[in-house]
C-alpha atoms as a PDB file:
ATOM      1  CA  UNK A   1       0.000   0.000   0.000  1.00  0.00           C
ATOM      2  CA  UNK A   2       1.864   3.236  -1.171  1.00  0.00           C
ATOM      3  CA  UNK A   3      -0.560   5.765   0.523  1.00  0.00           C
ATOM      4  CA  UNK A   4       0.913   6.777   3.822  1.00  0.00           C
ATOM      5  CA  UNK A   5      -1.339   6.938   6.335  1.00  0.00           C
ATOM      6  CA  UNK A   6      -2.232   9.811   8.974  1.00  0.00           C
ATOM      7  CA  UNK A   7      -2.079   9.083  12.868  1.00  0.00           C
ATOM      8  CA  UNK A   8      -5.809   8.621  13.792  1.00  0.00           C
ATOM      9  CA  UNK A   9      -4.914  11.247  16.323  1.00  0.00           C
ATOM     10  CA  UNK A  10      -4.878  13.774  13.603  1.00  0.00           C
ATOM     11  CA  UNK A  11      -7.972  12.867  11.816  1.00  0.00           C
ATOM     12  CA  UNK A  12     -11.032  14.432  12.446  1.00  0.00           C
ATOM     13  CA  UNK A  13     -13.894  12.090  13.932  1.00  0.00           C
ATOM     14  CA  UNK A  14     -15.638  11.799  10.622  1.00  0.00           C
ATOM     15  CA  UNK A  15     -12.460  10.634   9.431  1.00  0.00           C
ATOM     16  CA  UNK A  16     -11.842   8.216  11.953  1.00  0.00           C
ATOM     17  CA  UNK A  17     -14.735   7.002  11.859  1.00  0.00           C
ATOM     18  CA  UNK A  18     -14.118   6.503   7.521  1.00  0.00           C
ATOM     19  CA  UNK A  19     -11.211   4.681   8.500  1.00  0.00           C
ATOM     20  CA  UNK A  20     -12.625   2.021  11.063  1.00  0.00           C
ATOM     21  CA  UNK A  21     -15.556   1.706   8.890  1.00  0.00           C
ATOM     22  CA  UNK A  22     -12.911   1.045   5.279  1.00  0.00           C
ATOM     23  CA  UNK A  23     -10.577  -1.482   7.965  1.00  0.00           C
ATOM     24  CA  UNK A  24     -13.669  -3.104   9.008  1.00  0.00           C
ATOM     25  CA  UNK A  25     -15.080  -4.053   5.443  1.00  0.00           C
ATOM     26  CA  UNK A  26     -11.263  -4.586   4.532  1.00  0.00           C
ATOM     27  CA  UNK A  27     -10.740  -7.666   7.637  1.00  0.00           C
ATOM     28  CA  UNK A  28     -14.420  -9.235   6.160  1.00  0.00           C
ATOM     29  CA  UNK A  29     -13.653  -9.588   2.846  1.00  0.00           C
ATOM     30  CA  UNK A  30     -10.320 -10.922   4.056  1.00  0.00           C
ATOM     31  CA  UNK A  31     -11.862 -13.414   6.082  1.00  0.00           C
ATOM     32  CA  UNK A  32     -14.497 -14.166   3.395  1.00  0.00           C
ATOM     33  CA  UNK A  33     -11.911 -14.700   0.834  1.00  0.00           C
ATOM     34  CA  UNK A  34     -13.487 -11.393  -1.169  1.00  0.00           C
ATOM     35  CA  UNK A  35     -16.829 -13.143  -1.230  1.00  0.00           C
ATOM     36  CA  UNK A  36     -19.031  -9.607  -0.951  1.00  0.00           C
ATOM     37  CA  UNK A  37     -22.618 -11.418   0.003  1.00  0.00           C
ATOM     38  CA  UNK A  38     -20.665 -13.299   2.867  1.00  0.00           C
ATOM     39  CA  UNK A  39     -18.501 -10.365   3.916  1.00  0.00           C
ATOM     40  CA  UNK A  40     -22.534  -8.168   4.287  1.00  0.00           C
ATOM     41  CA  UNK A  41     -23.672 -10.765   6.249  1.00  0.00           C
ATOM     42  CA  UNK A  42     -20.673 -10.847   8.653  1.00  0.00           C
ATOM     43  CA  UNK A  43     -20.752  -7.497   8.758  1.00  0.00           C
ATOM     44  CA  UNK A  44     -24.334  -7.091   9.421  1.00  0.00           C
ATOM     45  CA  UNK A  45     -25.190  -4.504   6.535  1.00  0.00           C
ATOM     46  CA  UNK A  46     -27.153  -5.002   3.316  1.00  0.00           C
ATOM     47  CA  UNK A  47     -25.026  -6.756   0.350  1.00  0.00           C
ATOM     48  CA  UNK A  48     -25.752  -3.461  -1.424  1.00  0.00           C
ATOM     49  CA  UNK A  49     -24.638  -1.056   1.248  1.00  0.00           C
ATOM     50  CA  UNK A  50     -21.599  -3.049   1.016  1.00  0.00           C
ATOM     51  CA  UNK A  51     -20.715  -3.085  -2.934  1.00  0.00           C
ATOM     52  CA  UNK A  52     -21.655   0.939  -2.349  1.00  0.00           C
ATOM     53  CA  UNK A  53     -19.119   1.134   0.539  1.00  0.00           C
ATOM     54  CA  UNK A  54     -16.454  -0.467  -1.615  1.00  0.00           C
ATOM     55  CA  UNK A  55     -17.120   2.156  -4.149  1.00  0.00           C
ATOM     56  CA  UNK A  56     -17.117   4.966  -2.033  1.00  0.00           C
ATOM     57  CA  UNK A  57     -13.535   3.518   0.237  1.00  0.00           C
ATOM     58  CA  UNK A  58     -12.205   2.819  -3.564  1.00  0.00           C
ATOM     59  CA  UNK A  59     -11.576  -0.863  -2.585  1.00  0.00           C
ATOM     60  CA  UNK A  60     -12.533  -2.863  -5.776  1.00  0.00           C
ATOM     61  CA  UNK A  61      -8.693  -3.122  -6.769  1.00  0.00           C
ATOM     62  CA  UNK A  62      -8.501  -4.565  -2.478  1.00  0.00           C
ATOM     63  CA  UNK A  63     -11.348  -6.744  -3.465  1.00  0.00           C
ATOM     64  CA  UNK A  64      -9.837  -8.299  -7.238  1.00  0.00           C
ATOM     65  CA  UNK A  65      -6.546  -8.724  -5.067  1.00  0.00           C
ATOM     66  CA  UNK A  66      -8.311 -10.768  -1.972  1.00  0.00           C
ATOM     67  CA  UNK A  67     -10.223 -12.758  -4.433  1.00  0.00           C
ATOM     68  CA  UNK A  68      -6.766 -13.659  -6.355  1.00  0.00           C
ATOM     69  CA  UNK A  69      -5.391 -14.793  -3.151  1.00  0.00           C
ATOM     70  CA  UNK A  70      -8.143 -17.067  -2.641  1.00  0.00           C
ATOM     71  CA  UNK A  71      -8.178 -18.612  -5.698  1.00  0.00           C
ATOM     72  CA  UNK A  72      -4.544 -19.234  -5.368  1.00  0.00           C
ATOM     73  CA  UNK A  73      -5.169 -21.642  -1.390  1.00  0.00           C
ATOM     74  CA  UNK A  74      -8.378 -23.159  -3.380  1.00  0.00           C
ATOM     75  CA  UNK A  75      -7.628 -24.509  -7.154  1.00  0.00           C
ATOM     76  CA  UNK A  76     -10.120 -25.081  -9.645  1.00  0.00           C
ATOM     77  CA  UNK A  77     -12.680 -21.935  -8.016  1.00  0.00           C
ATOM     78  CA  UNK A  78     -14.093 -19.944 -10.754  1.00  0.00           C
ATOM     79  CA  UNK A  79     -12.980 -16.603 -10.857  1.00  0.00           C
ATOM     80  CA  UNK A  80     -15.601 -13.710  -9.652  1.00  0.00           C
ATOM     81  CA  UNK A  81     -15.436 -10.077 -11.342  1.00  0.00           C
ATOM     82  CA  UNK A  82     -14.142  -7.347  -8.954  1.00  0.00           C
ATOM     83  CA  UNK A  83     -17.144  -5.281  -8.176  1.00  0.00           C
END
């Protein structure tokens, strides 16, 4: 990740609150293996509000690379387009 990243004690709260919210959806699609209907549920948020939070945190590159790695631990899955 090339960005570099601001202490949270110099982001505002609405910021803060942007980045627990982009680390949270980040950890479930991790632990889903990029599988977006799973990640909602774990989450506990609509499977919309989700694919509109990726948008929004810019994440569908995160997503395509998650989904990669899982493929790679589980041969023979079909591949899924990034959202």
């Amino acid at each position: 990740m090339s960005e570099i990243s601001t202490p949270a004690t110099m982001l505002s709260p609405v910021a803060r609150v942007a980045e627990q919210e982009r680390a949270t959806i980040l950890a479930a699609l991790r632990q889903t293996g990029g599988d977006v209907a799973r990640a909602a549920r774990e989450i506990g948020m609509p499977r919309m509000t989700l694919i509109r939070r990726i948008k929004q945190h810019e994440l569908g590159d995160a997503v395509a690379k998650i989904r990669a790695g899982a493929e790679e631990h589980a041969p023979g899955a079909k591949a899924k387009p990034a959202v």
